[in-house]
Protein backbone atom coordinates (compact mmCIF):
# COMPACT_ATOMS: atom_id res chain seq x y z
CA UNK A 1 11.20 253.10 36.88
CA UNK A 2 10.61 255.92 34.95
CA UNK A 3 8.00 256.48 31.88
CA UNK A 4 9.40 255.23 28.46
CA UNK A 5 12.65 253.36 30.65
CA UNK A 6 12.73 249.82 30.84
CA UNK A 7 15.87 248.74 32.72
CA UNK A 8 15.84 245.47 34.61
CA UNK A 9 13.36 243.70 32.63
CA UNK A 10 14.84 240.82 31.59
CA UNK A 11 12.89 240.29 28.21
CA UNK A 12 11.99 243.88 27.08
CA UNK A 13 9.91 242.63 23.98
CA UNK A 14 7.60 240.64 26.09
CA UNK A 15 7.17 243.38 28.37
CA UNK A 16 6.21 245.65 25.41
CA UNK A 17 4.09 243.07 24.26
CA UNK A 18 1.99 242.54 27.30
CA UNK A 19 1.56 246.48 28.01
CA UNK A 20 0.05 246.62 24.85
CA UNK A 21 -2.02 243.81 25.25
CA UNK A 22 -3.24 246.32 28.00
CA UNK A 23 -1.77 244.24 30.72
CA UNK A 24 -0.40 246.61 34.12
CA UNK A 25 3.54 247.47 33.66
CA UNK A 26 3.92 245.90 36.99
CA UNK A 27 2.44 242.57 35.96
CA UNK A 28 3.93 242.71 32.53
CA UNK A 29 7.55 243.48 34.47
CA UNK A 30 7.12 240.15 36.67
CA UNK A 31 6.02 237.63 33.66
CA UNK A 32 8.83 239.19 31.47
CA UNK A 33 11.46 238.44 34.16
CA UNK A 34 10.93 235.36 35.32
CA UNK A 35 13.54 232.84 33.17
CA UNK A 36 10.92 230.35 31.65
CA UNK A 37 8.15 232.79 30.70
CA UNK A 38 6.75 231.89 27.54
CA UNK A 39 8.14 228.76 27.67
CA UNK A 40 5.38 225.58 27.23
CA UNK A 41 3.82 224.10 30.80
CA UNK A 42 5.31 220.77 32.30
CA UNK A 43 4.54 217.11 31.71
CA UNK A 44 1.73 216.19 34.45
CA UNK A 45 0.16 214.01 34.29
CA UNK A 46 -3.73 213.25 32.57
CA UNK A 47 -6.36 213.46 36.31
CA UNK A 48 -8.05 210.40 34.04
CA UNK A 49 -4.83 208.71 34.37
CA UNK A 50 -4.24 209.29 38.24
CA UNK A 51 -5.67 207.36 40.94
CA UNK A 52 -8.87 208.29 43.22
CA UNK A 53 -6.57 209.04 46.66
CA UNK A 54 -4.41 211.15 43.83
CA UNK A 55 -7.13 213.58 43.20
CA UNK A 56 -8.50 213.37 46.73
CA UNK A 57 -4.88 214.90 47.88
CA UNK A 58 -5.03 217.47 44.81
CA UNK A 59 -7.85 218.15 46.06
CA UNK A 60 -7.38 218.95 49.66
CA UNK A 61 -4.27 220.83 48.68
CA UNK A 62 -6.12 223.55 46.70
CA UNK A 63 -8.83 223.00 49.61
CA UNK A 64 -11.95 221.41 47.70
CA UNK A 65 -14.85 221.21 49.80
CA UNK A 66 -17.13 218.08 50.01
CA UNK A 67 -13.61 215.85 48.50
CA UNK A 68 -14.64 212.76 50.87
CA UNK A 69 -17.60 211.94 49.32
CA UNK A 70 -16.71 212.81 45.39
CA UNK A 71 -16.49 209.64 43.00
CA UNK A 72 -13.34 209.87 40.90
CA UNK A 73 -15.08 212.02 38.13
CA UNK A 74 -16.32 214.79 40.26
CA UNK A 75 -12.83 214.62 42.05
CA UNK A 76 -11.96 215.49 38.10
CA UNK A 77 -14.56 218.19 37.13
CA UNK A 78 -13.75 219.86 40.68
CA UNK A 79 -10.02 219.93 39.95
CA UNK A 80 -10.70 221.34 36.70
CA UNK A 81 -12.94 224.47 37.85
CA UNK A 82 -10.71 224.82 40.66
């Protein structure tokens, strides 16, 4: 792309507005075209409100060591700093 040209970017005032946040052009490029950037997260669900073997699976999917022998609120504050 070249300097000062920003064809194909889907939302060229984001982009602007993360390079100068002093975000890479490359990264900026990417959030600015994908369709719900900016847009507010989903609906999931509270971990307090899930069950134990819930946040045991959570947890083995983003591959939490020492899962098996958490209680429910350590399943929690691992999840969290995850």
């Amino acid at each position: 792309m070249p300097q000062g040209k920003t064809s194909g970017i889907k939302n060229e005032k984001q982009y602007e507005a993360l390079v100068d946040k002093g975000m890479s052009k490359t990264k900026a490029a990417r959030i600015a075209n994908t369709p719900d950037a900016g847009k507010k997260g989903g609906k999931a669900e509270k971990y307090e409100e899930r069950t134990k073997k819930d946040l045991y699976n959570k947890a083995k999917e983003v591959g939490i060591e020492g899962r098996s022998n958490m209680r429910k609120e350590e399943l929690i504050k691992a999840l969290r700093n995850s």
